[in-house]
ModelCIF file with pLDDT and N, C-alpha, C, O atoms, coordinates in Angstrom:
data_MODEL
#
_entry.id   MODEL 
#
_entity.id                         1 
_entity.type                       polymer 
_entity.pdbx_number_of_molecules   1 
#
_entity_poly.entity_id                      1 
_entity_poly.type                           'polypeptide(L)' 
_entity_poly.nstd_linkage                   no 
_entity_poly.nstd_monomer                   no 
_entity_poly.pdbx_seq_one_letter_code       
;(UNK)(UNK)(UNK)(UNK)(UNK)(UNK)(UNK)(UNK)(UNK)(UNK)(UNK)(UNK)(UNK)(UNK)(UNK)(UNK)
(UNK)(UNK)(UNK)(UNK)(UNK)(UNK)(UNK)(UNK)(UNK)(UNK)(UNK)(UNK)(UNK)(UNK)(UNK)(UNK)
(UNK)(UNK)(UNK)(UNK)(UNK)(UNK)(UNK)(UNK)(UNK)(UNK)(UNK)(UNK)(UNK)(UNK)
;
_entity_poly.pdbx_seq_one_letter_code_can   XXXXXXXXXXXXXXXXXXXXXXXXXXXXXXXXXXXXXXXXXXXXXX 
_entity_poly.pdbx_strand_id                 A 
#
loop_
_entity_poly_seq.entity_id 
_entity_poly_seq.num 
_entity_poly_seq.mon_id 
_entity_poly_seq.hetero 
1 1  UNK n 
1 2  UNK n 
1 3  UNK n 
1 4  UNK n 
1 5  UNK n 
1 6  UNK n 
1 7  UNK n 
1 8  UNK n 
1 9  UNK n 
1 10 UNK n 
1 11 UNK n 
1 12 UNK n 
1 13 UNK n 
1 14 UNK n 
1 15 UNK n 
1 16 UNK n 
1 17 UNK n 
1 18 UNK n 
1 19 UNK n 
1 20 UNK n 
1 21 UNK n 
1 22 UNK n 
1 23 UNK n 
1 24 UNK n 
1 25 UNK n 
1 26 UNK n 
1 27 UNK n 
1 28 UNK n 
1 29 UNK n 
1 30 UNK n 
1 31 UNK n 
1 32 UNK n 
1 33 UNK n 
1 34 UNK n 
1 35 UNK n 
1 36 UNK n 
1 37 UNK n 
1 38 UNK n 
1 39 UNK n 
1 40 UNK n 
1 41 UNK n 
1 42 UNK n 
1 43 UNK n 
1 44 UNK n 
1 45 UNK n 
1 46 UNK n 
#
_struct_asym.id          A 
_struct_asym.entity_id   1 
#
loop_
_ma_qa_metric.id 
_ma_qa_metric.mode 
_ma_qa_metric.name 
_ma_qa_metric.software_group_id 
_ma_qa_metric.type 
1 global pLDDT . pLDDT 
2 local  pLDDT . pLDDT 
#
_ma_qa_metric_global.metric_id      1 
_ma_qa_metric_global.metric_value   97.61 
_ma_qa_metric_global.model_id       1 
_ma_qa_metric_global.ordinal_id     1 
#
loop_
_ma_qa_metric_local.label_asym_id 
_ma_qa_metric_local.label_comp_id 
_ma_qa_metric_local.label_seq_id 
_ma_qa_metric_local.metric_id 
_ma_qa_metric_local.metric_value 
_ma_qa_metric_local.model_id 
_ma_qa_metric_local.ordinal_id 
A UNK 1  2 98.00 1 1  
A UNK 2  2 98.00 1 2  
A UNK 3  2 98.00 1 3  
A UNK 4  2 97.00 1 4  
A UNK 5  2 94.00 1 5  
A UNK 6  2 96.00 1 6  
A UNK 7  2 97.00 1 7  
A UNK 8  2 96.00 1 8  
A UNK 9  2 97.00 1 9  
A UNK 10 2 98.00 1 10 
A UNK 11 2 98.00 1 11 
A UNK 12 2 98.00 1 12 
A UNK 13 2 98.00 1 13 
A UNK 14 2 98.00 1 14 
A UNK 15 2 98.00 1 15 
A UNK 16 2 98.00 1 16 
A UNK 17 2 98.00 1 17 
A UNK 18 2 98.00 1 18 
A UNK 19 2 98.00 1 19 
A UNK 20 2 98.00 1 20 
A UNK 21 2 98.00 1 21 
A UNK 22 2 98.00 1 22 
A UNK 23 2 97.00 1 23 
A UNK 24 2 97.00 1 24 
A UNK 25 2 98.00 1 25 
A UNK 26 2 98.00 1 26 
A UNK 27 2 98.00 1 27 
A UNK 28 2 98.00 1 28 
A UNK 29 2 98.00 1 29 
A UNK 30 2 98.00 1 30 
A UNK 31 2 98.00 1 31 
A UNK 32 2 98.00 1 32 
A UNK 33 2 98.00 1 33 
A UNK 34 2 98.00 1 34 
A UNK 35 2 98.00 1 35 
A UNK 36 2 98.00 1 36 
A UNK 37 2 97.00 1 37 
A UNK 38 2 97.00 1 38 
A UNK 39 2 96.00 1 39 
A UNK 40 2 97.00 1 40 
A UNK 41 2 98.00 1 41 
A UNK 42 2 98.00 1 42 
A UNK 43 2 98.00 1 43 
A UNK 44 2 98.00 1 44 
A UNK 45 2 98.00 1 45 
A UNK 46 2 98.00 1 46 
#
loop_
_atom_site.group_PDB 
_atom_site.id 
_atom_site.type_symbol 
_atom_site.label_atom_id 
_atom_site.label_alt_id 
_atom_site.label_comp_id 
_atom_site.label_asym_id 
_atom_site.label_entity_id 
_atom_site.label_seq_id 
_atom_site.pdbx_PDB_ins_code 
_atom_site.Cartn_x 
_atom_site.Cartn_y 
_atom_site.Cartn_z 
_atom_site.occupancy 
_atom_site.B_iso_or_equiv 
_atom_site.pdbx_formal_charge 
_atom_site.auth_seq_id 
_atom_site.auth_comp_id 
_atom_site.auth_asym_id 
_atom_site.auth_atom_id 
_atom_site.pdbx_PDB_model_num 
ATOM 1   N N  . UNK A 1 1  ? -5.241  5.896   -4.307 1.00 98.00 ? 1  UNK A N  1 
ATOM 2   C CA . UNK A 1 1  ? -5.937  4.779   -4.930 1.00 98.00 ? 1  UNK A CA 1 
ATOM 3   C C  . UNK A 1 1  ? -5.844  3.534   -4.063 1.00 98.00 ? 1  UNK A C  1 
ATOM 4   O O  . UNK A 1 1  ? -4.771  3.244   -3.534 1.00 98.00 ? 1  UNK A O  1 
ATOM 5   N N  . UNK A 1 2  ? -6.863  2.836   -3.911 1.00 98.00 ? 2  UNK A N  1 
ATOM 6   C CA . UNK A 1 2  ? -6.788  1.521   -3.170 1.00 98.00 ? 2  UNK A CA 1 
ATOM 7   C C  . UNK A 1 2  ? -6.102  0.366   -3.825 1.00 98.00 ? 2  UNK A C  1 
ATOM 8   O O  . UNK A 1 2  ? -6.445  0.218   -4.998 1.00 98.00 ? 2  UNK A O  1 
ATOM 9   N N  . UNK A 1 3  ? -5.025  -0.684  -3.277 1.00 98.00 ? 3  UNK A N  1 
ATOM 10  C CA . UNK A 1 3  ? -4.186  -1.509  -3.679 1.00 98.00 ? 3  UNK A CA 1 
ATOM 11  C C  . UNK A 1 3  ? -4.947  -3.022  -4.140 1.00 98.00 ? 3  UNK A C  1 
ATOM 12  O O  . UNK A 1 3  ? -5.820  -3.509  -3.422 1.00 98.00 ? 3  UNK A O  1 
ATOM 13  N N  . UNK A 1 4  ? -4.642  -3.473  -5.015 1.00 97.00 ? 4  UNK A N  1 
ATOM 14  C CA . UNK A 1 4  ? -4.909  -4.644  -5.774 1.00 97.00 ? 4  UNK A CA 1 
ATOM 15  C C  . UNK A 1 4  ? -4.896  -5.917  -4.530 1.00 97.00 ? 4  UNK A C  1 
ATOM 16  O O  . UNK A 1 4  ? -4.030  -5.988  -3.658 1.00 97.00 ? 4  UNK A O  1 
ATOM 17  N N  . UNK A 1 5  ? -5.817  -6.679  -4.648 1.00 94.00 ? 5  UNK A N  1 
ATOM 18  C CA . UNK A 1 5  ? -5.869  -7.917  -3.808 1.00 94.00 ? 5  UNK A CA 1 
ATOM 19  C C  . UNK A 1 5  ? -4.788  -8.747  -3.619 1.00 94.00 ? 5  UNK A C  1 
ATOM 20  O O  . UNK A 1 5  ? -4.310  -8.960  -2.505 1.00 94.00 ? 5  UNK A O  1 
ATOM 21  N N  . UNK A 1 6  ? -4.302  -9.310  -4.818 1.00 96.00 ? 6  UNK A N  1 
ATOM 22  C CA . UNK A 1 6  ? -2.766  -9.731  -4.461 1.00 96.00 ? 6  UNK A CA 1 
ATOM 23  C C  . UNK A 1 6  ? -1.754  -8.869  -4.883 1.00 96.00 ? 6  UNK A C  1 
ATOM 24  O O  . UNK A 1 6  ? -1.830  -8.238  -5.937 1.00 96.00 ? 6  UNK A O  1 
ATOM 25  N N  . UNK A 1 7  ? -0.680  -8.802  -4.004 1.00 97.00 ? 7  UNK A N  1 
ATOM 26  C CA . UNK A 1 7  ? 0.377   -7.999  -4.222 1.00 97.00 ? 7  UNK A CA 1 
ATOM 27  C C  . UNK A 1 7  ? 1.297   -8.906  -4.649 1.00 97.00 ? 7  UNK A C  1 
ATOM 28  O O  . UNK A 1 7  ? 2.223   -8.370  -5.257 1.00 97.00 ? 7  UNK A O  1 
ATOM 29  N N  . UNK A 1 8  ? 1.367   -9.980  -4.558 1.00 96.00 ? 8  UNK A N  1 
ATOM 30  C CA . UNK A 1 8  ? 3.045   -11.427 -4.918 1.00 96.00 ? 8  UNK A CA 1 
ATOM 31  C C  . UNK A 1 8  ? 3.375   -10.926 -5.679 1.00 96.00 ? 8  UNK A C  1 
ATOM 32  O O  . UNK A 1 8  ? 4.520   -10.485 -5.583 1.00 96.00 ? 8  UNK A O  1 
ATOM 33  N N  . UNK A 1 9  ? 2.625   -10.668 -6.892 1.00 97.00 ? 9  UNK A N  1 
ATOM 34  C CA . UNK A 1 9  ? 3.630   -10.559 -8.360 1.00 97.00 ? 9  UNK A CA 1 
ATOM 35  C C  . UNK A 1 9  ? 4.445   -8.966  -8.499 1.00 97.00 ? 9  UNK A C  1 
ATOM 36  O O  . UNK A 1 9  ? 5.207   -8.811  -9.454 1.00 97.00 ? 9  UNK A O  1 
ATOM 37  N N  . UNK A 1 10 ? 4.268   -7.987  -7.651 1.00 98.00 ? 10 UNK A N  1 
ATOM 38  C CA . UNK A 1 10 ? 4.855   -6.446  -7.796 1.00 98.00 ? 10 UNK A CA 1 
ATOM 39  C C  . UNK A 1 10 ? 6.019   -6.830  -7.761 1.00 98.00 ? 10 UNK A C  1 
ATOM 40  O O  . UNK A 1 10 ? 6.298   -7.792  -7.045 1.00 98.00 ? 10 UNK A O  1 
ATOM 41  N N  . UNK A 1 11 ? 7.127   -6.102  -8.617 1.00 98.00 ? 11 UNK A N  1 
ATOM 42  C CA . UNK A 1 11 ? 8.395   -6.023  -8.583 1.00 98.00 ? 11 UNK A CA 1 
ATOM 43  C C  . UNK A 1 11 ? 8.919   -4.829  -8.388 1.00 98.00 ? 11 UNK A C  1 
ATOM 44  O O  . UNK A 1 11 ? 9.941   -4.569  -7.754 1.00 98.00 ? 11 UNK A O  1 
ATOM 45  N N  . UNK A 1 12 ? 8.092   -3.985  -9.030 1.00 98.00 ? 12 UNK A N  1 
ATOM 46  C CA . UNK A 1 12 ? 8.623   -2.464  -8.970 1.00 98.00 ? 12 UNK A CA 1 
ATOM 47  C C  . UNK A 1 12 ? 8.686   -1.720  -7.479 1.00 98.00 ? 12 UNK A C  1 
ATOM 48  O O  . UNK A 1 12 ? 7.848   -2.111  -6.666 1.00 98.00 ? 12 UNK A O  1 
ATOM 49  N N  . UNK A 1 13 ? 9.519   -0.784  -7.099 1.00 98.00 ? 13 UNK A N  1 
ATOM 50  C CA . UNK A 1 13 ? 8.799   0.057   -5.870 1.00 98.00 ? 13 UNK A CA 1 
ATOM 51  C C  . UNK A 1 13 ? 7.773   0.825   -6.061 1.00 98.00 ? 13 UNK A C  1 
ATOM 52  O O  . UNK A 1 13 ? 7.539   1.525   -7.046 1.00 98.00 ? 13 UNK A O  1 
ATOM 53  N N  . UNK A 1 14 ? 6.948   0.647   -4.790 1.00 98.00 ? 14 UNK A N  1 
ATOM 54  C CA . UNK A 1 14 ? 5.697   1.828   -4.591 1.00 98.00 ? 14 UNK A CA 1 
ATOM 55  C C  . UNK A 1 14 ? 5.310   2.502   -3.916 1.00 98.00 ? 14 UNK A C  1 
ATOM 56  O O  . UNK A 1 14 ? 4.942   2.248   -2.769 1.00 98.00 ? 14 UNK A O  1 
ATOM 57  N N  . UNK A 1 15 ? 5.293   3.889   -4.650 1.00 98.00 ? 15 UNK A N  1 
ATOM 58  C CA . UNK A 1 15 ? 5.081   5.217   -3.740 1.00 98.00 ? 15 UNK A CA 1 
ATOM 59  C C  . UNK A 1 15 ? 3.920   5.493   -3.615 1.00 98.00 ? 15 UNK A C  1 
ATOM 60  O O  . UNK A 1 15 ? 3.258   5.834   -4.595 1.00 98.00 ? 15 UNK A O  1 
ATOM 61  N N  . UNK A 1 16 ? 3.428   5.417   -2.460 1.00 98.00 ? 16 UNK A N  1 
ATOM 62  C CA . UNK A 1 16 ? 1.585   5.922   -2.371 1.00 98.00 ? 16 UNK A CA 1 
ATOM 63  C C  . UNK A 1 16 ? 1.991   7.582   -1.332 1.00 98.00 ? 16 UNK A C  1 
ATOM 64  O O  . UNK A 1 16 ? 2.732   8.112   -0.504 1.00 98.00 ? 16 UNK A O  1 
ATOM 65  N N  . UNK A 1 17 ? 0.442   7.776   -2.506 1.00 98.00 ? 17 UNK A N  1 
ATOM 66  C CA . UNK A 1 17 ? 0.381   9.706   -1.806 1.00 98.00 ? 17 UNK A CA 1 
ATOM 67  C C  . UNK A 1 17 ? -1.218  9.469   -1.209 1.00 98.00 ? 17 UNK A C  1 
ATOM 68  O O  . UNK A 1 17 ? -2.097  9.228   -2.036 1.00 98.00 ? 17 UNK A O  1 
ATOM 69  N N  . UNK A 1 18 ? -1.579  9.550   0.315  1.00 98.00 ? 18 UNK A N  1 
ATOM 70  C CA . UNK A 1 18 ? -2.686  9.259   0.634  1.00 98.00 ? 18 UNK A CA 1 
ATOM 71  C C  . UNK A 1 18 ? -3.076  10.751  0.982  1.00 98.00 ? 18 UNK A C  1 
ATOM 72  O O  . UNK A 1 18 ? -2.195  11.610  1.020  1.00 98.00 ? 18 UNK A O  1 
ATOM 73  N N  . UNK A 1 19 ? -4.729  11.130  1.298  1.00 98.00 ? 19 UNK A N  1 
ATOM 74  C CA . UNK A 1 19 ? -4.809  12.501  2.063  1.00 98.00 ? 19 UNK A CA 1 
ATOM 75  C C  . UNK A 1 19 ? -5.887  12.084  3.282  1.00 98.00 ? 19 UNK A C  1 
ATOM 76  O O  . UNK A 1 19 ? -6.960  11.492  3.172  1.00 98.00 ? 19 UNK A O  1 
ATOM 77  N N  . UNK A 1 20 ? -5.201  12.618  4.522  1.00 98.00 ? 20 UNK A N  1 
ATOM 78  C CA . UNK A 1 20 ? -5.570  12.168  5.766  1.00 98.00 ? 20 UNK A CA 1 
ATOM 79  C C  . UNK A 1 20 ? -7.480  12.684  5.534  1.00 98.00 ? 20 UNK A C  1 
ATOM 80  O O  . UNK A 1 20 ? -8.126  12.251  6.487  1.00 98.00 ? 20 UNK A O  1 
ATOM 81  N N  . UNK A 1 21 ? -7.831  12.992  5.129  1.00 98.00 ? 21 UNK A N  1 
ATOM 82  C CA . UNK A 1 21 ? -9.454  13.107  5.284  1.00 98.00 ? 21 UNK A CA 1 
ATOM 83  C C  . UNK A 1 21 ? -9.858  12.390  3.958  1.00 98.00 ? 21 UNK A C  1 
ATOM 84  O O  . UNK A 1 21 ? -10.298 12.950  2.954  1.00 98.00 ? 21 UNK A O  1 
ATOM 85  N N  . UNK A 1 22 ? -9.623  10.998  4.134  1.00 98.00 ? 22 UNK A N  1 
ATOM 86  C CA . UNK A 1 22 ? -10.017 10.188  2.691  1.00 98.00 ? 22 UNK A CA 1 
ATOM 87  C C  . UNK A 1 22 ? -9.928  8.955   3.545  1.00 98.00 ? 22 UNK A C  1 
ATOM 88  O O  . UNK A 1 22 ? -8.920  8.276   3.349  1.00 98.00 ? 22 UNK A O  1 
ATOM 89  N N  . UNK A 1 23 ? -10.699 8.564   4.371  1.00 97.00 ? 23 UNK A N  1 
ATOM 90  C CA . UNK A 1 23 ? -10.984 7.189   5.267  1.00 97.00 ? 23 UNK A CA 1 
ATOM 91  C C  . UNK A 1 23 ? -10.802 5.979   4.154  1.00 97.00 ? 23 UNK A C  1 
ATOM 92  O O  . UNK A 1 23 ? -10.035 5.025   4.022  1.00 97.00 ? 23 UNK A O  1 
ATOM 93  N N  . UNK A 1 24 ? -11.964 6.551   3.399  1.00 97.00 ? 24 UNK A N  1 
ATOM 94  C CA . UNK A 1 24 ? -12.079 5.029   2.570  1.00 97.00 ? 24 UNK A CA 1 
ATOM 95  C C  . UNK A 1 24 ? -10.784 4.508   2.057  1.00 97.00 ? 24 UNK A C  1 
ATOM 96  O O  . UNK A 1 24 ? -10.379 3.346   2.028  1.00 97.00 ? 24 UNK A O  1 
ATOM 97  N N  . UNK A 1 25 ? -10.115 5.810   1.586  1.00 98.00 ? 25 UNK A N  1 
ATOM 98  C CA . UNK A 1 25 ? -8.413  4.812   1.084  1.00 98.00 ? 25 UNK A CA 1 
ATOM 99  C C  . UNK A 1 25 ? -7.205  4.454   1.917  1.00 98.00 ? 25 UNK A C  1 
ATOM 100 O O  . UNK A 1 25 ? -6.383  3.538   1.894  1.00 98.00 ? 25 UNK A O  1 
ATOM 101 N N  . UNK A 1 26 ? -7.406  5.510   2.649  1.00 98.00 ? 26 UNK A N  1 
ATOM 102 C CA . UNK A 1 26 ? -6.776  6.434   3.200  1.00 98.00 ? 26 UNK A CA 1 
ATOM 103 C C  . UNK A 1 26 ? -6.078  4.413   4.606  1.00 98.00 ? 26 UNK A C  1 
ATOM 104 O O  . UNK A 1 26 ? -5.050  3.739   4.671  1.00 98.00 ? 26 UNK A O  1 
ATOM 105 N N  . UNK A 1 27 ? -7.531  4.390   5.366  1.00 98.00 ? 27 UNK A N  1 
ATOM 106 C CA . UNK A 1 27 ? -7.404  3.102   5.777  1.00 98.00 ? 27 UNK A CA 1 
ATOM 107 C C  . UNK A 1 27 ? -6.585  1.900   5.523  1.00 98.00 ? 27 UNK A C  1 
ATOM 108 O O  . UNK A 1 27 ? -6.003  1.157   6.313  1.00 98.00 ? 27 UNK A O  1 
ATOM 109 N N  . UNK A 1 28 ? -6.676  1.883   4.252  1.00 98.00 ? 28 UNK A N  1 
ATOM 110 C CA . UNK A 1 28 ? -6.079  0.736   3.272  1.00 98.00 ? 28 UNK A CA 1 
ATOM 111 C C  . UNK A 1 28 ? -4.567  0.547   3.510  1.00 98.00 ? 28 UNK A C  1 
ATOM 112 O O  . UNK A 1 28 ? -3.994  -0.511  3.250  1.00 98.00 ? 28 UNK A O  1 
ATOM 113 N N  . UNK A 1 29 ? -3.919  1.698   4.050  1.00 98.00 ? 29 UNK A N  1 
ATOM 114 C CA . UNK A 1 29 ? -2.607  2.248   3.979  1.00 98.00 ? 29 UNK A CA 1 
ATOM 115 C C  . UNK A 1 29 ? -1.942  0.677   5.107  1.00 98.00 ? 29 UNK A C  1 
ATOM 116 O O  . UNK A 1 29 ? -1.217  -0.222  4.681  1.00 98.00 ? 29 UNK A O  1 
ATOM 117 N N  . UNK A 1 30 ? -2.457  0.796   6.467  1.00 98.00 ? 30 UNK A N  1 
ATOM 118 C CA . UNK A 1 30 ? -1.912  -0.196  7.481  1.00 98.00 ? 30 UNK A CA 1 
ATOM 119 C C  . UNK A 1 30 ? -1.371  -1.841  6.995  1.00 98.00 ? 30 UNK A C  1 
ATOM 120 O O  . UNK A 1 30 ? -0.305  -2.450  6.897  1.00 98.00 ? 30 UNK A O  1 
ATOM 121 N N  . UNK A 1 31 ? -2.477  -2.029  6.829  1.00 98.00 ? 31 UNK A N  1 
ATOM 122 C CA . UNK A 1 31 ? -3.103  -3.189  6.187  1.00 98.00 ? 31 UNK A CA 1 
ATOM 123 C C  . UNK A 1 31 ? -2.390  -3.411  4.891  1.00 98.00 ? 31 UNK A C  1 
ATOM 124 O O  . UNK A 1 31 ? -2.161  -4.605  4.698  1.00 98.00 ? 31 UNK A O  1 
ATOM 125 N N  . UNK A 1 32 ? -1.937  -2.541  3.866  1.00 98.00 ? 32 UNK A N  1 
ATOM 126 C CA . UNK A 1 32 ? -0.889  -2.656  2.988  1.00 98.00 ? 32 UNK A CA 1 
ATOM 127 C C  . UNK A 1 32 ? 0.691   -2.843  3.182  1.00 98.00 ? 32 UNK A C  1 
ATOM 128 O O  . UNK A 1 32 ? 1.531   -3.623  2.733  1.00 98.00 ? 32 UNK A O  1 
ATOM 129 N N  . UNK A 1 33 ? 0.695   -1.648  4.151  1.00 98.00 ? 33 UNK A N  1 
ATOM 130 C CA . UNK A 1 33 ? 2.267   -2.082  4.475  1.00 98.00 ? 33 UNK A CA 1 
ATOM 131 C C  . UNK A 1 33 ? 2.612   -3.213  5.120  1.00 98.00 ? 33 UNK A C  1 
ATOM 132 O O  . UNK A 1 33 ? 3.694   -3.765  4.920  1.00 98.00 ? 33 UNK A O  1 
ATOM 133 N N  . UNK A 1 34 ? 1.377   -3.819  6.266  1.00 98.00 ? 34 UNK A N  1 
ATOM 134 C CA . UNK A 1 34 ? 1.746   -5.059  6.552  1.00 98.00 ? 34 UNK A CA 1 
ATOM 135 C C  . UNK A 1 34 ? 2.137   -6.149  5.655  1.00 98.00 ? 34 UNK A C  1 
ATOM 136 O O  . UNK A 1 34 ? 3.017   -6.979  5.880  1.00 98.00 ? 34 UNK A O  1 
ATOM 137 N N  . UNK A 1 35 ? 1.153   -6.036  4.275  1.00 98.00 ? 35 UNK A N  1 
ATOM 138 C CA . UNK A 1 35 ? 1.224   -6.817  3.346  1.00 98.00 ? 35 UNK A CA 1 
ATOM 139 C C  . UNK A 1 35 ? 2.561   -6.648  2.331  1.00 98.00 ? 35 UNK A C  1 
ATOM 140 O O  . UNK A 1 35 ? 2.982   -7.561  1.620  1.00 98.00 ? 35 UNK A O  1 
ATOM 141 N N  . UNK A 1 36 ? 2.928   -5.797  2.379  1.00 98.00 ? 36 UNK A N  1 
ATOM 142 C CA . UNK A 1 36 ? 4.154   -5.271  1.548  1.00 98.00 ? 36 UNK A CA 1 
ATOM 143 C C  . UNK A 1 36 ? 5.448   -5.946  1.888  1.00 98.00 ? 36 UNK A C  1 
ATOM 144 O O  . UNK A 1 36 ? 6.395   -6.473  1.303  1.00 98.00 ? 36 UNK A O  1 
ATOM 145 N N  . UNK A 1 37 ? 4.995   -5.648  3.262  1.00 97.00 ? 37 UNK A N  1 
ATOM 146 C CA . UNK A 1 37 ? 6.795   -6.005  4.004  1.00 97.00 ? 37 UNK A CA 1 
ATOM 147 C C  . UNK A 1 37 ? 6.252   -7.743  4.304  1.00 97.00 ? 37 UNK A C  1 
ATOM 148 O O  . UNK A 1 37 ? 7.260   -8.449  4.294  1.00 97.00 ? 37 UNK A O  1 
ATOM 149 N N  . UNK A 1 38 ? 5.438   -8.278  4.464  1.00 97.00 ? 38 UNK A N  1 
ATOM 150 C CA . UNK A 1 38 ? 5.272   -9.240  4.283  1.00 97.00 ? 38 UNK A CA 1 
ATOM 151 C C  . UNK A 1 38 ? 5.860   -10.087 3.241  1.00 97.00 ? 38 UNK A C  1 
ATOM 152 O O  . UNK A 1 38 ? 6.518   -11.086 3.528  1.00 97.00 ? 38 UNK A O  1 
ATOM 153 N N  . UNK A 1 39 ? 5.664   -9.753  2.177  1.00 96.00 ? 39 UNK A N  1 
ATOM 154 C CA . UNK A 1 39 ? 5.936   -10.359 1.107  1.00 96.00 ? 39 UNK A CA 1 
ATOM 155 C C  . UNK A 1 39 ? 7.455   -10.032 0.341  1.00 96.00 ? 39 UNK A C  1 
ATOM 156 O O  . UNK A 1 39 ? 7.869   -10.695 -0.610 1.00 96.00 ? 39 UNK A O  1 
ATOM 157 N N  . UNK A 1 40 ? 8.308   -8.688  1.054  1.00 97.00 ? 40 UNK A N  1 
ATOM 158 C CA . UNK A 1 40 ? 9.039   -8.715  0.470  1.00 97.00 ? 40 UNK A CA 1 
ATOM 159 C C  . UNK A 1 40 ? 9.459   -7.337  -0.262 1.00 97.00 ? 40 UNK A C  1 
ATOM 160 O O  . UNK A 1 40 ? 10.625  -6.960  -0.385 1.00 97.00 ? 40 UNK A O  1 
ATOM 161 N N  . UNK A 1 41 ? 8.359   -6.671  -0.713 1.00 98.00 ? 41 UNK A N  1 
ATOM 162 C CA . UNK A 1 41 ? 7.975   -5.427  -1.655 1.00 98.00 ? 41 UNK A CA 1 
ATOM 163 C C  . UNK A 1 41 ? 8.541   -4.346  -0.997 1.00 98.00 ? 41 UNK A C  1 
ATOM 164 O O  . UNK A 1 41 ? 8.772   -4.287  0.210  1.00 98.00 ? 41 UNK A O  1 
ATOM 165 N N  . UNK A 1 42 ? 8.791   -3.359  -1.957 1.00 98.00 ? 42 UNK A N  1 
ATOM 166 C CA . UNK A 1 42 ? 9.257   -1.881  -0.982 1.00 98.00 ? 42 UNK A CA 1 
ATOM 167 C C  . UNK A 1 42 ? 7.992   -1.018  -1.227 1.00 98.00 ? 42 UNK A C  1 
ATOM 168 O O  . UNK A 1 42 ? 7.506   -0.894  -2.351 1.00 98.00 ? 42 UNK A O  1 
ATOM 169 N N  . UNK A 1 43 ? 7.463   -0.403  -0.072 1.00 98.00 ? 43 UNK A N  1 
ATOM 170 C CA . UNK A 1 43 ? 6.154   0.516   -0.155 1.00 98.00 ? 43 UNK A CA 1 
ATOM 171 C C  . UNK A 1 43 ? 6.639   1.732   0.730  1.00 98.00 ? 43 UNK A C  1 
ATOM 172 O O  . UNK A 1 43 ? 7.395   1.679   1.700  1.00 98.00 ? 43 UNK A O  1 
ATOM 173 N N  . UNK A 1 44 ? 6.140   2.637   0.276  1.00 98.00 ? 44 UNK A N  1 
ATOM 174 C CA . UNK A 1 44 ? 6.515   4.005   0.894  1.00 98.00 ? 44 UNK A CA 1 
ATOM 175 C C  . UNK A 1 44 ? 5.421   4.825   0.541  1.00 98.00 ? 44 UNK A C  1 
ATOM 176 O O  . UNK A 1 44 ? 5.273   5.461   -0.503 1.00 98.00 ? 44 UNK A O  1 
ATOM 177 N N  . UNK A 1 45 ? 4.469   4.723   1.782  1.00 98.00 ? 45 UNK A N  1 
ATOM 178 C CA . UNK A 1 45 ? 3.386   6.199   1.932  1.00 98.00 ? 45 UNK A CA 1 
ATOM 179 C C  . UNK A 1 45 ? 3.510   6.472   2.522  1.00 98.00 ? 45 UNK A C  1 
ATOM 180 O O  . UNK A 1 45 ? 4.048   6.089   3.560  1.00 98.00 ? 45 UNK A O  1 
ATOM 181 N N  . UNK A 1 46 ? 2.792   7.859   1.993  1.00 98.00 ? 46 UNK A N  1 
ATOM 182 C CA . UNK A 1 46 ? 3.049   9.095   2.987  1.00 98.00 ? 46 UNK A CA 1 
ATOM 183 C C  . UNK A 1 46 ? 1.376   10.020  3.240  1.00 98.00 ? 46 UNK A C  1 
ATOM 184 O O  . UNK A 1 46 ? 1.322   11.011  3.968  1.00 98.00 ? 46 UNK A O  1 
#
């Protein structure tokens, strides 16, 4: 599933399950973790 525009308010950890022939979400993945560890958040895809 593709991640919500702002992430600030997540508290919980998040586990993403991506599948490598799914571009459209699949993409989203980089660009999230930058944003994750940015802010603080624990993210873990795979």
């Amino acid at each position: 599933g593709p991640p919500p525009k702002d992430l600030s308010a997540i508290t919980a950890p998040v586990y993403g399950f991506y599948a490598g022939n799914d571009a459209r979400i699949s993409a989203t993945v980089p660009d999230t973790t930058a944003a994750m560890k940015a802010a603080g958040k624990k993210y873990d895809p795979v």
